[in-house]
Protein backbone atom coordinates (compact mmCIF):
# COMPACT_ATOMS: atom_id res chain seq x y z
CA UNK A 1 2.62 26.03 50.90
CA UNK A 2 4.14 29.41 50.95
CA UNK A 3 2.10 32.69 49.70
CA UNK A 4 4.92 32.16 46.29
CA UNK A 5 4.17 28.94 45.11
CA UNK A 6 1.59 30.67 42.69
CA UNK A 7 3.91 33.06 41.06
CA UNK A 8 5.50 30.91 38.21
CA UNK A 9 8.76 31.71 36.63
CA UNK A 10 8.81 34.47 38.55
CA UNK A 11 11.79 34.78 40.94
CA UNK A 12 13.33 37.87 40.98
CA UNK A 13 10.36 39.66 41.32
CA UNK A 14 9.55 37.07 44.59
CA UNK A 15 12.78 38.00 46.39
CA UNK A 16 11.65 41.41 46.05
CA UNK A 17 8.98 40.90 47.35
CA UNK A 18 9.41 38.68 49.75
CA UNK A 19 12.28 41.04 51.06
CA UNK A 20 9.75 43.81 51.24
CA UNK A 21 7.64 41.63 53.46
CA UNK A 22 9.87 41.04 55.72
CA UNK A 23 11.08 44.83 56.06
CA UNK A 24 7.39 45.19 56.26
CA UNK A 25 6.39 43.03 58.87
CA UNK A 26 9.60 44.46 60.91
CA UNK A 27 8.08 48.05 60.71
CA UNK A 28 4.52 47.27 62.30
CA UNK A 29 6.25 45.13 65.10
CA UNK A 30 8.78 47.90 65.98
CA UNK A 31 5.46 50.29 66.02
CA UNK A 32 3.46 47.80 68.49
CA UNK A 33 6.28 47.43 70.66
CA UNK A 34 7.26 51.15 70.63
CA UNK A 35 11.08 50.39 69.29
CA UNK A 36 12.96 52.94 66.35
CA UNK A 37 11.54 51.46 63.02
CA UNK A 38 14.50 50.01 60.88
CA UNK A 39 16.91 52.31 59.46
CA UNK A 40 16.56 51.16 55.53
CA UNK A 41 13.48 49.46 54.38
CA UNK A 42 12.81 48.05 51.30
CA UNK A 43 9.19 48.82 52.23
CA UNK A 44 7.19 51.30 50.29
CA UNK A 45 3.46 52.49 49.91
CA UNK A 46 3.01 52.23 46.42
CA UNK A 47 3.90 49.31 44.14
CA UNK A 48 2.57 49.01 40.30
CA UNK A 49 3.25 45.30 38.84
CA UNK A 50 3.45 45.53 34.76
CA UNK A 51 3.96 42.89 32.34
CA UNK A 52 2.54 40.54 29.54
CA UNK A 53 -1.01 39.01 29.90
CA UNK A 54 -1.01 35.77 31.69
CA UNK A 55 2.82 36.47 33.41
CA UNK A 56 0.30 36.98 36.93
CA UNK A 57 0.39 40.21 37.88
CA UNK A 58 -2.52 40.07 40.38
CA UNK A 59 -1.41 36.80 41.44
CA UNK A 60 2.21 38.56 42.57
CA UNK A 61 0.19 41.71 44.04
CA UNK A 62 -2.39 39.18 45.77
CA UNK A 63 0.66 36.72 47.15
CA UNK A 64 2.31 40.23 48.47
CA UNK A 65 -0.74 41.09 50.02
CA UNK A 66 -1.09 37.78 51.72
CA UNK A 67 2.53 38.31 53.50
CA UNK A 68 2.17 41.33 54.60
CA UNK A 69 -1.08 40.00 56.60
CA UNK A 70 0.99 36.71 57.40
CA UNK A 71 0.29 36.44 61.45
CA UNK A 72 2.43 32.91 61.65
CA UNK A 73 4.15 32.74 64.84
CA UNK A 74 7.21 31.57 62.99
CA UNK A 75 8.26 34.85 62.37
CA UNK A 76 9.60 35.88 65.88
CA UNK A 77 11.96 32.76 65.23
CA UNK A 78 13.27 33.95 61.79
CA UNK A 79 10.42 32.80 59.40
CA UNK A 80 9.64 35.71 56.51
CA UNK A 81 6.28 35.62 55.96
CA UNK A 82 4.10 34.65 53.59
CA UNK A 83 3.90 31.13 55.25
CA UNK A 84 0.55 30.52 53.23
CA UNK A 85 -1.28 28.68 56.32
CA UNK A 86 -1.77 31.15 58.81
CA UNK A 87 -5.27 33.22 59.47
CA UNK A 88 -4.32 36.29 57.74
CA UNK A 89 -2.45 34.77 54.71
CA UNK A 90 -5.11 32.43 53.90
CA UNK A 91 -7.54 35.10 54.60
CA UNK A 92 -6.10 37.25 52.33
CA UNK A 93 -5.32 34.79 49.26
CA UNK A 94 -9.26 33.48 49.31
CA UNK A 95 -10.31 36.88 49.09
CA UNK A 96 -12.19 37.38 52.45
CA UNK A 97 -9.66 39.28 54.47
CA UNK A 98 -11.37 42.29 56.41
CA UNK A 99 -8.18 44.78 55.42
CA UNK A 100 -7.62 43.61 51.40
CA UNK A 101 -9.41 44.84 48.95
CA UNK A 102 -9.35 43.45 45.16
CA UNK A 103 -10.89 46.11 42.41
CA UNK A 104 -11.30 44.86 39.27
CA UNK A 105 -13.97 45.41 36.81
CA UNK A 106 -15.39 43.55 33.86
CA UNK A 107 -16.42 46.99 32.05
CA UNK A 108 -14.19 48.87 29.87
CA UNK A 109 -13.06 51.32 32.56
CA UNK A 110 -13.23 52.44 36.02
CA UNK A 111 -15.02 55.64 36.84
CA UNK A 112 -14.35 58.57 39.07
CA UNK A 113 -17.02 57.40 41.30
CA UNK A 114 -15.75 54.09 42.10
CA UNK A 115 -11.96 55.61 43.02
CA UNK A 116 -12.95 57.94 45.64
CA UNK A 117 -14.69 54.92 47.64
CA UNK A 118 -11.11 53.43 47.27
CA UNK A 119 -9.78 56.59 48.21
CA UNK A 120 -11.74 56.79 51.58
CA UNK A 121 -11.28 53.02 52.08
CA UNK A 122 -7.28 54.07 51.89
CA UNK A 123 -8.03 56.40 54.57
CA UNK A 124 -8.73 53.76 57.11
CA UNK A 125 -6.27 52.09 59.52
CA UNK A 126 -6.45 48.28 59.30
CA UNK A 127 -9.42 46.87 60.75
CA UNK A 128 -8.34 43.47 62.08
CA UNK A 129 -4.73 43.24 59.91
CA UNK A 130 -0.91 44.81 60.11
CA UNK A 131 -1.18 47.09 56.61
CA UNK A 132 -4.80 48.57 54.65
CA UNK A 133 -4.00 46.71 51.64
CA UNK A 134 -6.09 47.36 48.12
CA UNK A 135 -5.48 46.02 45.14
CA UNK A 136 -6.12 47.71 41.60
CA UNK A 137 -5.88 44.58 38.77
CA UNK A 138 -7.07 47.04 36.00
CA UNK A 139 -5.14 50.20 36.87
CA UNK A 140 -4.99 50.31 33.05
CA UNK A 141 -8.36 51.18 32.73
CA UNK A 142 -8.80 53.89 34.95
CA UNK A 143 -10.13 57.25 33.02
CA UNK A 144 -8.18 60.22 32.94
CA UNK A 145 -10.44 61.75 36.06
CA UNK A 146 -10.42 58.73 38.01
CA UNK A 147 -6.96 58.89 38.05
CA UNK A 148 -6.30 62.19 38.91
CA UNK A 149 -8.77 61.18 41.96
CA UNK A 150 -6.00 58.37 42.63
CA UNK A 151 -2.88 60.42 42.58
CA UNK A 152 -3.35 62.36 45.88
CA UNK A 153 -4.39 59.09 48.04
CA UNK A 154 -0.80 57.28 46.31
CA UNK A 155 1.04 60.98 46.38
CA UNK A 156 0.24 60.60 50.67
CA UNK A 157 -1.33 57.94 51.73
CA UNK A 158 -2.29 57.00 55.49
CA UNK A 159 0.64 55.53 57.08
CA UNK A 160 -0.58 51.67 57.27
CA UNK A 161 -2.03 51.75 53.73
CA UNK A 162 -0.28 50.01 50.73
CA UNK A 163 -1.29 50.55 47.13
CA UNK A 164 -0.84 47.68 44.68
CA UNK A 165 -1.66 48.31 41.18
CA UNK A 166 -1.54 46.29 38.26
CA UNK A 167 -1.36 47.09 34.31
CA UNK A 168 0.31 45.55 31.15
CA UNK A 169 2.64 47.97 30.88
CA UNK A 170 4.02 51.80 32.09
CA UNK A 171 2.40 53.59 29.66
CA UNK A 172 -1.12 52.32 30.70
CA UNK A 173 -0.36 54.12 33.69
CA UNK A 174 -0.40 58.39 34.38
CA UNK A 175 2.99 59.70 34.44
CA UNK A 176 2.34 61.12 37.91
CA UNK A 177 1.26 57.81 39.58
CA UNK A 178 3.75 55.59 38.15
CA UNK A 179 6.39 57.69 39.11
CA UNK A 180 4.82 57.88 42.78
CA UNK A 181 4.76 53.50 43.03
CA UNK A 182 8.04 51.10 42.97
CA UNK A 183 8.16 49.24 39.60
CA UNK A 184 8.22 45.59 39.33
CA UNK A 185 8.13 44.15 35.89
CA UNK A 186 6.98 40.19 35.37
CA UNK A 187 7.74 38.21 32.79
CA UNK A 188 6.14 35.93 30.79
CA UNK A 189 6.57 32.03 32.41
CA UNK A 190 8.35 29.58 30.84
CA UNK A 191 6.35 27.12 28.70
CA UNK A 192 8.04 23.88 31.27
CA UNK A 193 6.70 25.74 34.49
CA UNK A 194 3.68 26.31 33.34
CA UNK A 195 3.06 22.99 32.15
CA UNK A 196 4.13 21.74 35.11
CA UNK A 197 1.61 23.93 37.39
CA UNK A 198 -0.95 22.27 34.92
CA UNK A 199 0.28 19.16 36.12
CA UNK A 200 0.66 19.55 39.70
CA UNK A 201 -2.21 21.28 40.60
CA UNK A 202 -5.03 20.80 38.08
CA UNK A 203 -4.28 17.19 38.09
CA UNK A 204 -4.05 17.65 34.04
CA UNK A 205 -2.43 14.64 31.94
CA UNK A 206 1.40 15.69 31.08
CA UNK A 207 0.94 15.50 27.21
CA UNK A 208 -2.43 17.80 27.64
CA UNK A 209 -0.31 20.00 30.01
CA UNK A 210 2.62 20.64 27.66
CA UNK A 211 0.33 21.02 24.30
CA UNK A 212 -1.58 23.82 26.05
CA UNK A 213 1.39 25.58 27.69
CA UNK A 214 3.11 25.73 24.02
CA UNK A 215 -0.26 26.84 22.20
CA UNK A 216 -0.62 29.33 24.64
CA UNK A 217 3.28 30.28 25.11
CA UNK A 218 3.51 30.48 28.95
CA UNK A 219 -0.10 32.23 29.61
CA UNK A 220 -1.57 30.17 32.73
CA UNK A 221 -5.15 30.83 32.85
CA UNK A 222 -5.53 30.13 29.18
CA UNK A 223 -3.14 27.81 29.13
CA UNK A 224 -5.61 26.03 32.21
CA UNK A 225 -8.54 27.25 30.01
CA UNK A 226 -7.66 25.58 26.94
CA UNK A 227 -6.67 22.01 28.64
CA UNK A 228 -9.90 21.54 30.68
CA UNK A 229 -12.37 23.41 28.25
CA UNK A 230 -13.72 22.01 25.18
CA UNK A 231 -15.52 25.15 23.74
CA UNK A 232 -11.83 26.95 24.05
CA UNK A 233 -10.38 23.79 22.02
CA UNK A 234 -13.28 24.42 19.14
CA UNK A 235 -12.88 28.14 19.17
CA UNK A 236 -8.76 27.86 18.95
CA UNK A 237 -9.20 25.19 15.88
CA UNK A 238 -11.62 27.37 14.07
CA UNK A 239 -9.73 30.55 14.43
CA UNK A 240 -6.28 28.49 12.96
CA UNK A 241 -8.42 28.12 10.20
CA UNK A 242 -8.38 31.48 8.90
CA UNK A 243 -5.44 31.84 7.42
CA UNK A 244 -6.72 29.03 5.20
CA UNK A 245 -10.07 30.88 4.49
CA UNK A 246 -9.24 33.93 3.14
CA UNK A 247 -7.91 33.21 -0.47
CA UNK A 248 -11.01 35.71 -2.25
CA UNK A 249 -12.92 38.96 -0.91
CA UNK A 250 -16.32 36.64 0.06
CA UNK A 251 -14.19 34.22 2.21
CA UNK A 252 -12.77 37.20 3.79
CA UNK A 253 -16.21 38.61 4.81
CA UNK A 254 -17.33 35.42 5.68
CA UNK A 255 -14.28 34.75 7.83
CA UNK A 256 -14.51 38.15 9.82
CA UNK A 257 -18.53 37.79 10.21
CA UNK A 258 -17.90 34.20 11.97
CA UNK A 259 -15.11 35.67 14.17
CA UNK A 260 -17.58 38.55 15.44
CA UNK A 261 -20.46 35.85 16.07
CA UNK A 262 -18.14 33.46 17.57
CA UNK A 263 -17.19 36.54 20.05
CA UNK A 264 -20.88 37.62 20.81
CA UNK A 265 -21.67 33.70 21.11
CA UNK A 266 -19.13 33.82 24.04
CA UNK A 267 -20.44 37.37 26.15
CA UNK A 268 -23.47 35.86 25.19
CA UNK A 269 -22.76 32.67 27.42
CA UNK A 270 -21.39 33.95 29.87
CA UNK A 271 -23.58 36.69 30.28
CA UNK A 272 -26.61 34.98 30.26
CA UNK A 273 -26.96 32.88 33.89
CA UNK A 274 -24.80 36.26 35.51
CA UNK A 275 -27.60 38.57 34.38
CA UNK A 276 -30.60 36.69 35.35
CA UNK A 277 -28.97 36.34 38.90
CA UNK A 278 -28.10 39.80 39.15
CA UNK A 279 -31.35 41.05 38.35
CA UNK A 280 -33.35 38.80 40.39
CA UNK A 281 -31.17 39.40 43.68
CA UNK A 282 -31.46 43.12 42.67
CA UNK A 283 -35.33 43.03 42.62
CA UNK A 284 -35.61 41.45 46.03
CA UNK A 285 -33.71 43.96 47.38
CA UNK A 286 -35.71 46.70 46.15
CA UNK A 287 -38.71 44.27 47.29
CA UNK A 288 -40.31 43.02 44.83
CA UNK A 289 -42.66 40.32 45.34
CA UNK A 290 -41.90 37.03 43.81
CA UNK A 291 -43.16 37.33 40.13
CA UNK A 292 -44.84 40.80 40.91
CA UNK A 293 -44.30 44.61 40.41
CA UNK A 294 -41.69 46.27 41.12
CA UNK A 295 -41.96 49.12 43.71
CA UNK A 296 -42.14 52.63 42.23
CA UNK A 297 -39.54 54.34 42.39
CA UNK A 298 -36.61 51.55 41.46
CA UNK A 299 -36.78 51.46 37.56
CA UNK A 300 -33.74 53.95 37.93
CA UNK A 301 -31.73 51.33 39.32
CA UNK A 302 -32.98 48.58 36.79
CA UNK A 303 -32.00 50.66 34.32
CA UNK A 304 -28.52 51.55 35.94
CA UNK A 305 -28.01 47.31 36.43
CA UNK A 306 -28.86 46.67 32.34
CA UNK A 307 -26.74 49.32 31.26
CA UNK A 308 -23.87 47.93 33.80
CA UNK A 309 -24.73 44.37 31.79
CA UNK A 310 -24.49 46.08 28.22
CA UNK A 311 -21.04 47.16 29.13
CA UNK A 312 -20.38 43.82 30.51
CA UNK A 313 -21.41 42.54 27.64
CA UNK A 314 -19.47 44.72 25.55
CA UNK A 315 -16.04 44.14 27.42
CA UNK A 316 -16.10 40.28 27.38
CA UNK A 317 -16.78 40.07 23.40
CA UNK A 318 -13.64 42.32 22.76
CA UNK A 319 -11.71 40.59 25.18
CA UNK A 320 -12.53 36.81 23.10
CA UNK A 321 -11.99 38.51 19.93
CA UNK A 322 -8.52 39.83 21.36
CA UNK A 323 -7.96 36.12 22.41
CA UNK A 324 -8.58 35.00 18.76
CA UNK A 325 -5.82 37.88 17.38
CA UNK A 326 -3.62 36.65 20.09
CA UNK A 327 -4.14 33.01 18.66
CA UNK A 328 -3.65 34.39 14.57
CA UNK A 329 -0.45 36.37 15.99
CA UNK A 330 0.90 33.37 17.61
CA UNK A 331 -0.06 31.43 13.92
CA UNK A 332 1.68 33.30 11.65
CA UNK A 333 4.80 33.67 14.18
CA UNK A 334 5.07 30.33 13.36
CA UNK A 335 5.01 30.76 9.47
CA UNK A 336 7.61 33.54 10.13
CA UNK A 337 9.96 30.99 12.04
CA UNK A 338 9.32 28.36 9.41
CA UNK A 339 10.07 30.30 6.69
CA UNK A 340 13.61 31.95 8.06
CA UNK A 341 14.75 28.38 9.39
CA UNK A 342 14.43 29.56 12.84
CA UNK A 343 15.08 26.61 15.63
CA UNK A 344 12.89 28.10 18.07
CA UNK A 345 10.09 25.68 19.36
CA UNK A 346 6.25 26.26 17.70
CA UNK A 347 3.60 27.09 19.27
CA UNK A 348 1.15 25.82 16.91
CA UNK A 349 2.43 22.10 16.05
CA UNK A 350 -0.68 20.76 16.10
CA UNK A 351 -1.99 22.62 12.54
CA UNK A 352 1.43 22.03 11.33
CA UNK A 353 0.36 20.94 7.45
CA UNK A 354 -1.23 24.42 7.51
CA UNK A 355 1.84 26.42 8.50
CA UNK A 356 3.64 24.72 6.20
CA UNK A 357 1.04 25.08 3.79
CA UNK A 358 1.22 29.17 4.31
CA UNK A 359 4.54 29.25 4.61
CA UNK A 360 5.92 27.88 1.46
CA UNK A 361 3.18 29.87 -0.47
CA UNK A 362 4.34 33.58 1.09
CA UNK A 363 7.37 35.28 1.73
CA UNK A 364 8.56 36.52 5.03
CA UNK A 365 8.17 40.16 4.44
CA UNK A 366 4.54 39.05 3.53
CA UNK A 367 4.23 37.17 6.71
CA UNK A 368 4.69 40.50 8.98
CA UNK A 369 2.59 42.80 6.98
CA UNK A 370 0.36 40.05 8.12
CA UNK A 371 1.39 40.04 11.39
CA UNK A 372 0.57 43.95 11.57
CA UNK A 373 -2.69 43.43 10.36
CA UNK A 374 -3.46 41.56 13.28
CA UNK A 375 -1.70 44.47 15.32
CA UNK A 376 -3.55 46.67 13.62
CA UNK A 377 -6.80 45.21 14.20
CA UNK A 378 -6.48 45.32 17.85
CA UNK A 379 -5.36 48.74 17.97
CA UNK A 380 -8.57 49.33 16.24
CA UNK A 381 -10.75 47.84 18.97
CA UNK A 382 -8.78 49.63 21.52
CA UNK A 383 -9.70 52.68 19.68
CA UNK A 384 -13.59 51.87 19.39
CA UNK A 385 -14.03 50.94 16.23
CA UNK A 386 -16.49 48.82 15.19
CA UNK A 387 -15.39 45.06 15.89
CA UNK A 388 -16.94 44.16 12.20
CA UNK A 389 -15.32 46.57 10.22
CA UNK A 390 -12.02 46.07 12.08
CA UNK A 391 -12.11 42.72 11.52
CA UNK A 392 -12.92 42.62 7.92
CA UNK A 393 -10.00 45.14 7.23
CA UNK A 394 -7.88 42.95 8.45
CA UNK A 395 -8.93 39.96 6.55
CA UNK A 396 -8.70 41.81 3.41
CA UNK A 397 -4.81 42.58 4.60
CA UNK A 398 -4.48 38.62 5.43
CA UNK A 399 -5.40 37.73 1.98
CA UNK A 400 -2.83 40.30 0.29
CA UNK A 401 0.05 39.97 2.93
């Protein structure tokens, strides 16, 4: 299969691509064999991929990545690249190729420290590959000084290096670097194409396919997530029950307080084996002796590993209580289409009896205060609040509308 096939509903931004590939793999082979490099080339250094969560904006930057490695011999007879079977695109879509480099981080940001090793990685000529290429998935959460660090090694970069960020939108990113990278904006898939990716490559039932690719409206990894996991099915069900919960002050409290435990549940479980692992390959390498003392010297770097977990920790409850707003936005969407007479397909069909139910007892205009509410709530988060007080505000706005 071809580097592409991965990138659902997305073909504009594939020819793009795909013609910068070629114009790419057309400059290194002029430079081997000593030849003027083309005259236009739609070819740059610096590319930043924006758009809606689950649209696959690593997925694009990892897929470009792959065909600029591509080594197929098909492409001295015509073939672009990006033939997906080849050494250097399989290489590079696994994850193990010597010259790409994924950064992403499951803390809340990326630190000044960790972008000038990128920097002096970007400094390097390709070790085995035709282009130096790293990857940035959370260019969104670089800190102000971390990106400053950034801008010079994008602003001139070495001359086989290629920068490929990735952030929801433009205004995640600093003026300077965005306007330094070529913009590609994805969009989010098609409920049909996902479902059918569920289908054809998870080996998921069609009906199971569909239901999650509609609950989830076009986002593949939950959409994946939600048909093959049971938890995510129980936590989905019990957040669509909120709206039903919060009809006096207690149920609000009680609603928001079984939200936040449901989120620390989660970090909590997926925390827990990652930790343990961490630490214990951490001790050996400081050489510790199996169930003994640890050498002096190395409780600084304990203590730099459990604060590095605390963050962890911190990060993955905020992102599942982000995927519950996601799921109450997506809820009362519904109620809003329901109660204008819109013909546009729901997301939520099966808690139908309850969108009905909210529906007929509210008023549109009531229906998007609630809506901002939710909004509101994860603007809080984003803005460090804490996650219990932001969620009980807006529990207390549910219940008024």
């Amino acid at each position: 299969m071809a580097v592409w096939d991965d990138l659902v509903g997305q073909e504009r931004v594939q020819e793009q691509l795909a013609a910068a590939a070629r114009d790419a793999d057309a400059l290194v082979t002029a430079a081997a064999e000593g030849t003027p490099p083309p005259e236009a080339s739609k070819m740059t250094h610096a590319w930043l991929f924006t758009g809606p969560p689950g649209a696959g904006r690593d997925t694009a930057a990892r897929a470009f990545a792959a065909a600029l490695q591509c080594v197929s011999p098909d492409r001295a007879l015509g073939g672009a690249p990006g033939c997906g079977f080849c050494d250097g695109c399989h290489t590079a879509l696994v994850g193990t190729h010597a010259d790409v480099e994924v950064v992403r981080t499951d803390l809340l940001s990326i630190g000044v420290k960790e972008t000038r090793d990128l920097v002096r990685r970007a400094q390097l000529s390709p070790a085995i590959g035709r282009w130096q290429v790293i990857i940035l998935e959370d260019a969104d959460r670089l800190t102000e000084g971390a990106g400053n660090v950034l801008l010079k090694a994008v602003e001139e970069p070495a001359p086989r290096t290629v920068w490929l960020l990735c952030a929801p939108s433009l205004e995640d990113v600093l003026p300077t670097i965005r306007s330094r990278c070529r913009h590609l904006t994805l969009r989010t898939p098609p409920v049909a194409a996902v479902a059918d990716v569920l289908i054809r490559r998870d080996g998921i039932e069609p009906d199971a396919a569909a239901a999650a690719a509609r609950a989830t409206q076009g986002h593949i990894d939950r959409a994946r997530r939600l048909a093959t996991d049971e938890r995510a099915r129980a936590r989905r069900a019990t957040v669509l029950k909120l709206p039903l919960r919060v009809d006096d002050v207690g149920g609000c409290l009680k609603a928001a307080q079984e939200l936040i435990d449901a989120a620390a549940d989660d970090a909590k479980q997926v925390a827990e084996e990652l930790d343990v692992r961490e630490a214990e390959e951490l001790k050996t390498a400081l050489g510790a002796a199996q169930g003994g003392r640890m050498p002096r010297g190395t409780a600084g770097a304990m203590k730099e590993l459990e604060d590095r977990q605390k963050r962890r920790r911190t990060r993955t409850q905020r992102d599942s209580l982000d995927l519950a707003l996601s799921d109450l936005t997506g809820f009362y969407r519904d109620v809003l289409a329901l109660q204008l007479g819109s013909e546009i397909a729901l997301a939520n069909t099966d808690v139908r009896d309850a969108l009905d139910r909210i529906a007929r007892a509210s008023t549109p205009e009531r229906t998007l205060r609630r809506i901002q509410a939710v909004v509101s709530c994860r603007e809080a988060l984003e803005a460090n609040v804490a996650p219990l007080l932001a969620v009980e505000a807006m529990t207390m706005a549910l219940r008024t509308g």
